[in-house]
PDB file of N, CA and C in Angstrom:
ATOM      1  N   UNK A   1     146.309 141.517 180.479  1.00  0.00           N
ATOM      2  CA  UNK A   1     147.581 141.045 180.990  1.00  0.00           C
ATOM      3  C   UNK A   1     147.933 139.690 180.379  1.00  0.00           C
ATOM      4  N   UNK A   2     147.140 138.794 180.093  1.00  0.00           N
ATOM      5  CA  UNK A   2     147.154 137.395 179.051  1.00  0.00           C
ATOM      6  C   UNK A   2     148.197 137.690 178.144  1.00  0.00           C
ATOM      7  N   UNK A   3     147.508 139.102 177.316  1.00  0.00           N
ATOM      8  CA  UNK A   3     148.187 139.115 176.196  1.00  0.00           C
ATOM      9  C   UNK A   3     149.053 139.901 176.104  1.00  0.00           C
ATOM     10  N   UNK A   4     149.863 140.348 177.088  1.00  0.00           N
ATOM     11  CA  UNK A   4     150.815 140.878 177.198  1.00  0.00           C
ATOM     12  C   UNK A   4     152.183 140.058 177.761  1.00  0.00           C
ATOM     13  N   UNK A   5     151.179 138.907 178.799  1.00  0.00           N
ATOM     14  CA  UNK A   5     152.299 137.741 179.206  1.00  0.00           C
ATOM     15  C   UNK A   5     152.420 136.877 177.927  1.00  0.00           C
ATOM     16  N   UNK A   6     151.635 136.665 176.730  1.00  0.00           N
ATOM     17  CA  UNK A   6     151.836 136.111 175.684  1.00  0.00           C
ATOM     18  C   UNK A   6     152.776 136.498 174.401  1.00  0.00           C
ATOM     19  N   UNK A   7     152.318 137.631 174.629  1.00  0.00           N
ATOM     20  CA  UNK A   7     153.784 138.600 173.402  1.00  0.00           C
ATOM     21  C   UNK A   7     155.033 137.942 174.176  1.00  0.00           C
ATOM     22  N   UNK A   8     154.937 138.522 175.280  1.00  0.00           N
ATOM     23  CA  UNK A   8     156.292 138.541 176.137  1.00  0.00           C
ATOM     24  C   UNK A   8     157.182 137.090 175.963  1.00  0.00           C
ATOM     25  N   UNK A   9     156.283 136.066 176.202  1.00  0.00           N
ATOM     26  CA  UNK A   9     156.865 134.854 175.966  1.00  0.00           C
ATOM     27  C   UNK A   9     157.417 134.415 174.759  1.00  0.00           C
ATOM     28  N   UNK A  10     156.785 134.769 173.715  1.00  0.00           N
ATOM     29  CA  UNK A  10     157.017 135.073 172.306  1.00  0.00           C
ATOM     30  C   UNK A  10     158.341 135.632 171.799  1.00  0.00           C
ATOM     31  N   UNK A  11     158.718 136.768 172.894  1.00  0.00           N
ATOM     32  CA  UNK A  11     160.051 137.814 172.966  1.00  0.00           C
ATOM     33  C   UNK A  11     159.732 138.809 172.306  1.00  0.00           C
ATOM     34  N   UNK A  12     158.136 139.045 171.890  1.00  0.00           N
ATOM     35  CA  UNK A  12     158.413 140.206 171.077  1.00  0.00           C
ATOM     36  C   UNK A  12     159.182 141.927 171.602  1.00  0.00           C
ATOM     37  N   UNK A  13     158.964 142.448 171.114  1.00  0.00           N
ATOM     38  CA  UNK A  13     159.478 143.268 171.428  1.00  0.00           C
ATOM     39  C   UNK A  13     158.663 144.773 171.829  1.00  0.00           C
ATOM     40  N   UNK A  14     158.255 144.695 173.329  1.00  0.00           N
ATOM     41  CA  UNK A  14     157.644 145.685 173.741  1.00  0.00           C
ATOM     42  C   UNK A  14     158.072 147.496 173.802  1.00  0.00           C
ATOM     43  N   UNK A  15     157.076 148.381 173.794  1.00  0.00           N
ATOM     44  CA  UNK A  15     157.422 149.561 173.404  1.00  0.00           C
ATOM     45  C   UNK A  15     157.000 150.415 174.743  1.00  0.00           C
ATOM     46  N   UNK A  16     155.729 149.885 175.276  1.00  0.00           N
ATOM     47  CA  UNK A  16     155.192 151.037 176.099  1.00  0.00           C
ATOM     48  C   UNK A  16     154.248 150.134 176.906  1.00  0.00           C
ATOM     49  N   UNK A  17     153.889 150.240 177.886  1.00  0.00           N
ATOM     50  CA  UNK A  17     152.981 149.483 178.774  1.00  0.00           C
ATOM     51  C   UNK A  17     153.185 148.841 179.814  1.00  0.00           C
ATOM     52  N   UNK A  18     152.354 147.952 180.767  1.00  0.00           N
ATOM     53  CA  UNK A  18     150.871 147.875 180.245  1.00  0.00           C
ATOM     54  C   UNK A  18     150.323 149.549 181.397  1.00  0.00           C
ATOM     55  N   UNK A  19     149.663 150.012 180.767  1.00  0.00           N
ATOM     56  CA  UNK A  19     149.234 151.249 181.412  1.00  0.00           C
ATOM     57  C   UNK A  19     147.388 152.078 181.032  1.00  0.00           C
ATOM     58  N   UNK A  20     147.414 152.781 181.406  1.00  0.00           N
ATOM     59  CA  UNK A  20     145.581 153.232 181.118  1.00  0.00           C
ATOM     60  C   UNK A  20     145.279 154.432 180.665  1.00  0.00           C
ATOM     61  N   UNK A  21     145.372 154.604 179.107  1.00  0.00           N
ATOM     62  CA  UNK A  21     145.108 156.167 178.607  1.00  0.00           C
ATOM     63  C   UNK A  21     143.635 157.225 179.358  1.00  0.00           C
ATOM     64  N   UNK A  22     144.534 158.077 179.677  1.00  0.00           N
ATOM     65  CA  UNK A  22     143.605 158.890 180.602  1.00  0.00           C
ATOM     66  C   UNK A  22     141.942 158.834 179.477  1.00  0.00           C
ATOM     67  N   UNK A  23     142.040 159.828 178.537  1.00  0.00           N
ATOM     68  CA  UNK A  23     140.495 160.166 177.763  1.00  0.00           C
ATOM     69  C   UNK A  23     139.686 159.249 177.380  1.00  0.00           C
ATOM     70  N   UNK A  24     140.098 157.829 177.074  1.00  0.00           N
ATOM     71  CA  UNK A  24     139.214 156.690 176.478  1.00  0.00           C
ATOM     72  C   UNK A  24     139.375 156.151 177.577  1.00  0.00           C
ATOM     73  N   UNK A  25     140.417 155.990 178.609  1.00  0.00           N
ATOM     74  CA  UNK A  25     139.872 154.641 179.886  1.00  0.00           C
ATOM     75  C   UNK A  25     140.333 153.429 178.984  1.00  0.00           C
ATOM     76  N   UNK A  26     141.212 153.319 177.890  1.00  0.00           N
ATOM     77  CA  UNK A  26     141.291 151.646 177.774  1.00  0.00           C
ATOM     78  C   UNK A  26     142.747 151.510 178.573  1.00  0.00           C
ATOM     79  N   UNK A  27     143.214 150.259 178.338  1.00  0.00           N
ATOM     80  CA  UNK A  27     144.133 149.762 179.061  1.00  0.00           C
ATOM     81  C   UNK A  27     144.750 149.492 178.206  1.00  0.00           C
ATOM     82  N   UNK A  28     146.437 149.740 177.891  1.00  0.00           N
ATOM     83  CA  UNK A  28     147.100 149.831 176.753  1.00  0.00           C
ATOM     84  C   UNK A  28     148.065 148.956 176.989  1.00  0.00           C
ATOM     85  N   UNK A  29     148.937 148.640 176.011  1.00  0.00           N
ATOM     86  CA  UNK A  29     150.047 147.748 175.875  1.00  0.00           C
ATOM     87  C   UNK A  29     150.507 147.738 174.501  1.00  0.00           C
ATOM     88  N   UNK A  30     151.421 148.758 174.011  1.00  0.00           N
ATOM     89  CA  UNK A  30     152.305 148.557 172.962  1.00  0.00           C
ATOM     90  C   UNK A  30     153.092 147.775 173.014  1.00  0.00           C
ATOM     91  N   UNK A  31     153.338 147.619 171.492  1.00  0.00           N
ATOM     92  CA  UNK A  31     154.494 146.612 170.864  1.00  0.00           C
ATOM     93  C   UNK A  31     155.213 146.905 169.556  1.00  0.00           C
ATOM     94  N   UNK A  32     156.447 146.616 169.312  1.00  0.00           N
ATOM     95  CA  UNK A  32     157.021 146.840 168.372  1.00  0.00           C
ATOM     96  C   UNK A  32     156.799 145.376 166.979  1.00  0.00           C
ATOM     97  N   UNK A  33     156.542 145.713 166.208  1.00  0.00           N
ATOM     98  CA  UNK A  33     156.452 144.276 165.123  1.00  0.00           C
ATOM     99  C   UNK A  33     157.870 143.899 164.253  1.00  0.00           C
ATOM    100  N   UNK A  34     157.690 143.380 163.645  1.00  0.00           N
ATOM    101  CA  UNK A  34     159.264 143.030 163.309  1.00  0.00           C
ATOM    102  C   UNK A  34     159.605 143.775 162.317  1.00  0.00           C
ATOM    103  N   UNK A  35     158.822 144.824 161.916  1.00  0.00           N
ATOM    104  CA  UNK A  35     159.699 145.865 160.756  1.00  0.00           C
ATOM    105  C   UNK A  35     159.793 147.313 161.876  1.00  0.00           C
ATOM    106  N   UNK A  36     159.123 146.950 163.037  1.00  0.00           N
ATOM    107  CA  UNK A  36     159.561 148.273 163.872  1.00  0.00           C
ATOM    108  C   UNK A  36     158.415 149.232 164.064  1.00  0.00           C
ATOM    109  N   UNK A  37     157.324 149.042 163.469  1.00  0.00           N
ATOM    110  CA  UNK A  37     156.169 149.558 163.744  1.00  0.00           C
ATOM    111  C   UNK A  37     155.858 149.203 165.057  1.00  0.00           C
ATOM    112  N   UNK A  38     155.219 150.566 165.447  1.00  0.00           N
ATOM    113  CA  UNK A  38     154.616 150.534 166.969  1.00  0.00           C
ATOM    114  C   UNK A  38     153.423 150.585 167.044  1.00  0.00           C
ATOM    115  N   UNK A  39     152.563 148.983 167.282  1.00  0.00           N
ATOM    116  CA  UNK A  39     151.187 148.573 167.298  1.00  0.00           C
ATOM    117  C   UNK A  39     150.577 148.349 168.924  1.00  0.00           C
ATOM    118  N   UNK A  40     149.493 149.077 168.671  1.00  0.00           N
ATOM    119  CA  UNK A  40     148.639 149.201 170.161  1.00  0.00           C
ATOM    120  C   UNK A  40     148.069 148.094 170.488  1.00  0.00           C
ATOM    121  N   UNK A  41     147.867 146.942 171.617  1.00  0.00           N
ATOM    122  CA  UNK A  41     147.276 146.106 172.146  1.00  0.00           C
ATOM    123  C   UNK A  41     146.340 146.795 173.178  1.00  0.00           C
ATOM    124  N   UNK A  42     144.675 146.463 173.473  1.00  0.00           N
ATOM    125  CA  UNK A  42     144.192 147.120 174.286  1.00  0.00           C
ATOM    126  C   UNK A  42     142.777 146.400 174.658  1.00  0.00           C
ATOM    127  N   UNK A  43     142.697 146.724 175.571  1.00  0.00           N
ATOM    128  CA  UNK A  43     140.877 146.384 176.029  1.00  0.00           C
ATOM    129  C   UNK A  43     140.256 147.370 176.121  1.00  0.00           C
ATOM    130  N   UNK A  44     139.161 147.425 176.734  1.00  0.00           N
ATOM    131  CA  UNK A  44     138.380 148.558 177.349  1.00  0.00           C
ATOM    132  C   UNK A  44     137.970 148.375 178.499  1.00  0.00           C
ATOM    133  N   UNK A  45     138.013 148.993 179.494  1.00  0.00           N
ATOM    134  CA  UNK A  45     137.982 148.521 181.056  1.00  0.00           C
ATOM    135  C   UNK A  45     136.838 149.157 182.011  1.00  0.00           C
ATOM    136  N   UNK A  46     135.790 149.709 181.004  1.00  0.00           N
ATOM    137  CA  UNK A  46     134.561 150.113 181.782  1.00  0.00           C
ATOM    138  C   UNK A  46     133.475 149.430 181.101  1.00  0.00           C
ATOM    139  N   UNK A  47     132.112 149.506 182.387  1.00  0.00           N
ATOM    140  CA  UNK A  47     131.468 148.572 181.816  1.00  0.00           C
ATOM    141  C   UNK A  47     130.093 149.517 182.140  1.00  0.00           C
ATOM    142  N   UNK A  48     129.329 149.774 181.245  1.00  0.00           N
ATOM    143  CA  UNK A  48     128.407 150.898 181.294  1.00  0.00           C
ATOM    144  C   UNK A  48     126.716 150.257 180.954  1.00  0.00           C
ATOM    145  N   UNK A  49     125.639 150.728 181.993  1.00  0.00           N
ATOM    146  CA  UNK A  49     124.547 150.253 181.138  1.00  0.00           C
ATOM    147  C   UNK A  49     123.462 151.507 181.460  1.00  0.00           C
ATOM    148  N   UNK A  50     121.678 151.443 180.927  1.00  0.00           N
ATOM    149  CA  UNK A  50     121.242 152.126 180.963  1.00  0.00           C
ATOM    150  C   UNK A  50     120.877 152.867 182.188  1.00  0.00           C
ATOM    151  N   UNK A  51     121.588 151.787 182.979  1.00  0.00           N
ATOM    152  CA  UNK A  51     121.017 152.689 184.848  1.00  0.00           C
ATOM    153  C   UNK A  51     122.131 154.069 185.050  1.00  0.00           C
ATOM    154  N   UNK A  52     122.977 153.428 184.313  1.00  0.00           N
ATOM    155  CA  UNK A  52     124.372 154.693 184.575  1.00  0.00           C
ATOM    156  C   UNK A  52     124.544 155.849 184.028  1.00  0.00           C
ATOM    157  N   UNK A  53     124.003 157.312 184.455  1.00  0.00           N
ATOM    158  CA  UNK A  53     123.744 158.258 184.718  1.00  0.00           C
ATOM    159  C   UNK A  53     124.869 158.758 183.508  1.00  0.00           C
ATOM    160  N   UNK A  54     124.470 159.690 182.333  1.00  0.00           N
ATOM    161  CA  UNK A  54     125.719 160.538 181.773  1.00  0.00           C
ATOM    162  C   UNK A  54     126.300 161.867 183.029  1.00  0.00           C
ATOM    163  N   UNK A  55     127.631 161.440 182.647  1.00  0.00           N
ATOM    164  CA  UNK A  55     128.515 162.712 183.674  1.00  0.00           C
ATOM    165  C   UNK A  55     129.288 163.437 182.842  1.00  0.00           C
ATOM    166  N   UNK A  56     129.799 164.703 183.818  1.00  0.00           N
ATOM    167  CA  UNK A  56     130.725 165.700 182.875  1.00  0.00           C
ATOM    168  C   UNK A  56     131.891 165.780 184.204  1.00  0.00           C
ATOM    169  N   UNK A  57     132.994 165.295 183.884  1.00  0.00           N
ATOM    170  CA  UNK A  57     134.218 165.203 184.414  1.00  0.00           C
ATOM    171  C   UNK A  57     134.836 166.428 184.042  1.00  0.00           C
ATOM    172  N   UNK A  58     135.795 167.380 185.016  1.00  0.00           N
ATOM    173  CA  UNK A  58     136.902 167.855 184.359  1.00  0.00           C
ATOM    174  C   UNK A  58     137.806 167.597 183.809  1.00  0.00           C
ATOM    175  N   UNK A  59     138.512 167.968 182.936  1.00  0.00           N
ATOM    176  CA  UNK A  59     140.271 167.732 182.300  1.00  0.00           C
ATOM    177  C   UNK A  59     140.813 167.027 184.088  1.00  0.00           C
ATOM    178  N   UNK A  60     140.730 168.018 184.783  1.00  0.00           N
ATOM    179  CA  UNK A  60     142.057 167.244 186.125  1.00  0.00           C
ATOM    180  C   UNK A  60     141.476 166.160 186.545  1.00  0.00           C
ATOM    181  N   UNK A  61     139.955 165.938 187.167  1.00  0.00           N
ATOM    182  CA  UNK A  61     139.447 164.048 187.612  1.00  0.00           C
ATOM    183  C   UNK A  61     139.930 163.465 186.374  1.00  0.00           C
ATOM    184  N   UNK A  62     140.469 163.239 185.432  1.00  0.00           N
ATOM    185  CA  UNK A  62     140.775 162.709 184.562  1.00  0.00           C
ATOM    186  C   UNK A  62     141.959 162.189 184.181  1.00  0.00           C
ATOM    187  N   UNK A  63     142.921 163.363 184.644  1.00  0.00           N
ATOM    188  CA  UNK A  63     143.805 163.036 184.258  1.00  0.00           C
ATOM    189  C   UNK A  63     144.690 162.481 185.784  1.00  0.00           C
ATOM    190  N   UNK A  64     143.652 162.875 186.590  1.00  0.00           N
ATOM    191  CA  UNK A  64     144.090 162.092 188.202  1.00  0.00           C
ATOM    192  C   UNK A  64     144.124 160.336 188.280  1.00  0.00           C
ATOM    193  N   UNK A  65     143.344 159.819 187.066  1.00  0.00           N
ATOM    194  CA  UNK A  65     143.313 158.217 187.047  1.00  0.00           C
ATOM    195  C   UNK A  65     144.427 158.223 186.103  1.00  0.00           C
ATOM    196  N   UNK A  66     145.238 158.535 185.533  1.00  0.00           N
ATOM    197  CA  UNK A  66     146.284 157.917 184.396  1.00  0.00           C
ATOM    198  C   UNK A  66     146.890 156.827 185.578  1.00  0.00           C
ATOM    199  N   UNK A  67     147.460 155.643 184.846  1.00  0.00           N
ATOM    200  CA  UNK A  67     148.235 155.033 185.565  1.00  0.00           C
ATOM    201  C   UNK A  67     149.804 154.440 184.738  1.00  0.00           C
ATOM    202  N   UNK A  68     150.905 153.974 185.014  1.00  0.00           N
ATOM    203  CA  UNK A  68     151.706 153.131 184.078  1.00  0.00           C
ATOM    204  C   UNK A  68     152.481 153.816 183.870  1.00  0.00           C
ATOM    205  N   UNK A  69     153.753 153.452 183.361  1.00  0.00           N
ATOM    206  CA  UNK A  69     154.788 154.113 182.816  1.00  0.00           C
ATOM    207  C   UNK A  69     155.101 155.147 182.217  1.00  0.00           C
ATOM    208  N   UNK A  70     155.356 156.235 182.473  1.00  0.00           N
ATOM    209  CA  UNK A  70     155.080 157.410 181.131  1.00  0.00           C
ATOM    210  C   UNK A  70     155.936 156.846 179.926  1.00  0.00           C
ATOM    211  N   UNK A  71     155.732 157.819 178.742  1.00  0.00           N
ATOM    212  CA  UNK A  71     155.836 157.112 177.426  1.00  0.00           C
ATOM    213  C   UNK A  71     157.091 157.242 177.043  1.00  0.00           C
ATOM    214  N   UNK A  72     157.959 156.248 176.462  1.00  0.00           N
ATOM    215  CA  UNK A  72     159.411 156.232 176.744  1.00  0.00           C
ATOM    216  C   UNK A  72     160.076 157.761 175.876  1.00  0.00           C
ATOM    217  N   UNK A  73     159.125 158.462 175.364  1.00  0.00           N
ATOM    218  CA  UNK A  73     159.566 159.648 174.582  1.00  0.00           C
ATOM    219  C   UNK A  73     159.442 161.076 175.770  1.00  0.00           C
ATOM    220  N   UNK A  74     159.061 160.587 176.680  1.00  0.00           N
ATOM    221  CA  UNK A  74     159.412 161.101 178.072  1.00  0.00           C
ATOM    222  C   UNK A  74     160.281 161.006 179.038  1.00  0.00           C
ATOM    223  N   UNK A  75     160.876 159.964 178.773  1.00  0.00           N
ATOM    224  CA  UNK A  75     161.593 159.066 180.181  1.00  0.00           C
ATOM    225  C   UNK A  75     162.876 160.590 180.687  1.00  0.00           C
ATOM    226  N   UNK A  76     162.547 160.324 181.798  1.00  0.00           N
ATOM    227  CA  UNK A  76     163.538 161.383 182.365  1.00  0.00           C
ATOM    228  C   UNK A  76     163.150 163.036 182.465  1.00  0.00           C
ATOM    229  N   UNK A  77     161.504 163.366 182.052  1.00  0.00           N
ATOM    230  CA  UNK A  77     160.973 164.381 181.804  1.00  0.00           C
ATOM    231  C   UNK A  77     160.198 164.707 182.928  1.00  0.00           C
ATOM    232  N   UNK A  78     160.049 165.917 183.385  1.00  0.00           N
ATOM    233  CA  UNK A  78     158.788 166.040 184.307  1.00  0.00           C
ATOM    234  C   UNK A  78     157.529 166.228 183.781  1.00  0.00           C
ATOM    235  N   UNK A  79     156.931 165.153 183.793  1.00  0.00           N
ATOM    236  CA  UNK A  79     155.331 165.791 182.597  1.00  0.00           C
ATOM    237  C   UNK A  79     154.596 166.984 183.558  1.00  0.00           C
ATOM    238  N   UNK A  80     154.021 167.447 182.518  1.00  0.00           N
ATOM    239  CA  UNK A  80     153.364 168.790 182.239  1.00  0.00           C
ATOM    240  C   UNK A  80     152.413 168.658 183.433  1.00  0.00           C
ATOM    241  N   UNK A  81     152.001 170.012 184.060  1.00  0.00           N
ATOM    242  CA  UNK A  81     151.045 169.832 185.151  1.00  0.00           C
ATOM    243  C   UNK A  81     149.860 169.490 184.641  1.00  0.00           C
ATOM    244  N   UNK A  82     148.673 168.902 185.101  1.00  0.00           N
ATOM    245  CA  UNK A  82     147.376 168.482 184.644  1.00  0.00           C
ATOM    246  C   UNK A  82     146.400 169.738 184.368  1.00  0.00           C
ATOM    247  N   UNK A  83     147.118 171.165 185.472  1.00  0.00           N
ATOM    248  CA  UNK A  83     146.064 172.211 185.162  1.00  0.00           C
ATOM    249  C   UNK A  83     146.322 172.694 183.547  1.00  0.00           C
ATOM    250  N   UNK A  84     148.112 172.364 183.378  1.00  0.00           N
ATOM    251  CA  UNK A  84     148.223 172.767 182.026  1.00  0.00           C
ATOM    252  C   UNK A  84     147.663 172.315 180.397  1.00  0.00           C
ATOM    253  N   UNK A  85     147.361 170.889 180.853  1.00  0.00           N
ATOM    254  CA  UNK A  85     147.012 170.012 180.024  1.00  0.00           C
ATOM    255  C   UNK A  85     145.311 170.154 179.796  1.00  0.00           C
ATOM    256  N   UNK A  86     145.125 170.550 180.842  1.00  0.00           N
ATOM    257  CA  UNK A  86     143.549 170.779 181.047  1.00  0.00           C
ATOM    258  C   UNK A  86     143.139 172.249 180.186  1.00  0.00           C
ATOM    259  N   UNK A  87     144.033 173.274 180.189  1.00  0.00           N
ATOM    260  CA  UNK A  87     144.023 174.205 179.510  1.00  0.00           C
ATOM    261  C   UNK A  87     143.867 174.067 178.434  1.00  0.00           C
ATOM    262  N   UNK A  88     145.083 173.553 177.820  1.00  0.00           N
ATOM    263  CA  UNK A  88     145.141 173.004 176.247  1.00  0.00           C
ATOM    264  C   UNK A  88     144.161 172.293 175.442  1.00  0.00           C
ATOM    265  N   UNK A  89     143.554 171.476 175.869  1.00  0.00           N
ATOM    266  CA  UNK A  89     142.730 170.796 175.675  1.00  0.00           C
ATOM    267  C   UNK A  89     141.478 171.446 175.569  1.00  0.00           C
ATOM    268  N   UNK A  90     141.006 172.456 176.585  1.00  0.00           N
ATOM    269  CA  UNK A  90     139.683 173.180 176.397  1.00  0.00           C
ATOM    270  C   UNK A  90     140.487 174.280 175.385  1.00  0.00           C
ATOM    271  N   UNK A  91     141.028 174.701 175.190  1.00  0.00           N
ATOM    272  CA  UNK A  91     140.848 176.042 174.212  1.00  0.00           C
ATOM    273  C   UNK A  91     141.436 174.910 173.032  1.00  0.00           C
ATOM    274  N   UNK A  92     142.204 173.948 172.670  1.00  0.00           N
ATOM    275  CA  UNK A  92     141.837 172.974 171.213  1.00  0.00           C
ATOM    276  C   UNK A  92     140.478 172.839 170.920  1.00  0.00           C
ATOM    277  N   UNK A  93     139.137 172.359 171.821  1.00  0.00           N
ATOM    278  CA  UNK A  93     138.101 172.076 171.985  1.00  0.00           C
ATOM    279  C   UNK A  93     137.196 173.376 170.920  1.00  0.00           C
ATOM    280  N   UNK A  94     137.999 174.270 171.667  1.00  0.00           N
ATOM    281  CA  UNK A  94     136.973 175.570 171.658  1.00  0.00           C
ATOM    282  C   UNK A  94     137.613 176.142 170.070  1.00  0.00           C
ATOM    283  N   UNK A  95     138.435 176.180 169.639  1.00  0.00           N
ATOM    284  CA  UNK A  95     139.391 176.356 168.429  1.00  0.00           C
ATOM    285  C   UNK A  95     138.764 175.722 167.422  1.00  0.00           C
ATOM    286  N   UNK A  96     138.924 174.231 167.267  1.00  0.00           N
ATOM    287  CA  UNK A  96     138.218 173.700 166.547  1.00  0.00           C
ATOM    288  C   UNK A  96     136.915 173.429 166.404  1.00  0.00           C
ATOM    289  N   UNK A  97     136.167 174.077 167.232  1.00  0.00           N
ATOM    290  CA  UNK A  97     134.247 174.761 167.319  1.00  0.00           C
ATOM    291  C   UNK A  97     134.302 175.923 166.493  1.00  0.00           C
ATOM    292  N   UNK A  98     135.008 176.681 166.614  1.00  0.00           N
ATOM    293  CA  UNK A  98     135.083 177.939 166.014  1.00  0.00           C
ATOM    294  C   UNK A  98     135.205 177.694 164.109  1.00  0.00           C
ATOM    295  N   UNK A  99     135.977 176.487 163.852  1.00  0.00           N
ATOM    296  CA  UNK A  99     135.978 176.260 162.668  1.00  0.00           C
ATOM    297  C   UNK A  99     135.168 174.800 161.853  1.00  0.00           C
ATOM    298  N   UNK A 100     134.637 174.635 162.860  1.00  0.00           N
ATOM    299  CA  UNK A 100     133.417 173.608 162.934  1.00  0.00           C
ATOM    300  C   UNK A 100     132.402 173.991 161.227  1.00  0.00           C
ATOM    301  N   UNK A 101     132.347 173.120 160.639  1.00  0.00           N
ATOM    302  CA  UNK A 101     130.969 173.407 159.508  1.00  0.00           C
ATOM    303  C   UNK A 101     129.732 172.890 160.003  1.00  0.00           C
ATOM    304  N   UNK A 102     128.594 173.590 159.618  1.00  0.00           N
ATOM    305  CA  UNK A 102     127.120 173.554 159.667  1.00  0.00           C
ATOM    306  C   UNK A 102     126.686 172.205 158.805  1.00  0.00           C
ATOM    307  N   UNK A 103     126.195 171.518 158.951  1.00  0.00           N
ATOM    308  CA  UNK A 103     125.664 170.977 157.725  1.00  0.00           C
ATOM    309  C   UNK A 103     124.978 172.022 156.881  1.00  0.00           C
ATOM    310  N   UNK A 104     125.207 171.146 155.400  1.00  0.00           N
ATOM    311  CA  UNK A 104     124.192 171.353 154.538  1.00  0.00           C
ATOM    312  C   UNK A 104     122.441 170.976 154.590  1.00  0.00           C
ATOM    313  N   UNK A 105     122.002 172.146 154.352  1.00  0.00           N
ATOM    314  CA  UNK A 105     120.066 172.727 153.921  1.00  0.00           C
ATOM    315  C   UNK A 105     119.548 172.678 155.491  1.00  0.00           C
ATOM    316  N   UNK A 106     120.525 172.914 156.622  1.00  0.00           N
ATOM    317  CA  UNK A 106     119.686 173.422 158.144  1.00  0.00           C
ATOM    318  C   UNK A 106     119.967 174.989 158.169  1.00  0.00           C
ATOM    319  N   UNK A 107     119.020 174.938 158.734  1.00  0.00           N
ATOM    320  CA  UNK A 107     119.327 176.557 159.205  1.00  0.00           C
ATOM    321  C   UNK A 107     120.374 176.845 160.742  1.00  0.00           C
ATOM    322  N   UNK A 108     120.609 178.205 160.532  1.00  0.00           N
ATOM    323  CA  UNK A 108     121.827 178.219 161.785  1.00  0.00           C
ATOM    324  C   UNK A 108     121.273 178.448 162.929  1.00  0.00           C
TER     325      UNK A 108
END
């Protein structure tokens, strides 16, 4: 939020934010630069060590934490249900396994 009250003061010119991409968990804040490119500002907002257990989340606990503005290439849209998104995402997953390469000199 520093550096988002710091652009701001600046006047730059904001695009999207400040909000929390569901799959990585960072905390986002676009900006526009002065030729119009749209550059990502971000942290990372989890803090992980060896006591903390690996987990397997579904697509929907996941997409139940999004927070922030939807993306102005939405505005006025009803976004997509989460079961749908959750769909998509496992059969992309499973699509691009299917065309996955082996390394080279292992066996299959």
């Amino acid at each position: 939020m520093l550096g988002h009250q710091h652009l701001k003061s600046r006047q730059r010119e904001p695009a999207w934010g400040v909000g929390r991409h569901i799959m990585g968990s960072q905390i986002f804040d676009y900006w526009k630069d002065p030729f119009g490119n749209e550059l990502e500002h971000w942290t990372d907002g989890d803090l992980f060590t060896a006591a903390d257990p690996p987990q397997k989340q579904p697509m929907s606990a996941l997409l139940a934490v999004q927070w922030g503005a939807p993306h102005p290439m939405f505005a006025g849209k009803l976004a997509p249900p989460p079961g749908l998104v959750s769909f998509f995402m496992a059969l992309r997953l499973r699509v691009l396994g299917l065309f996955r390469t082996k390394p080279k000199g292992k066996p299959a």
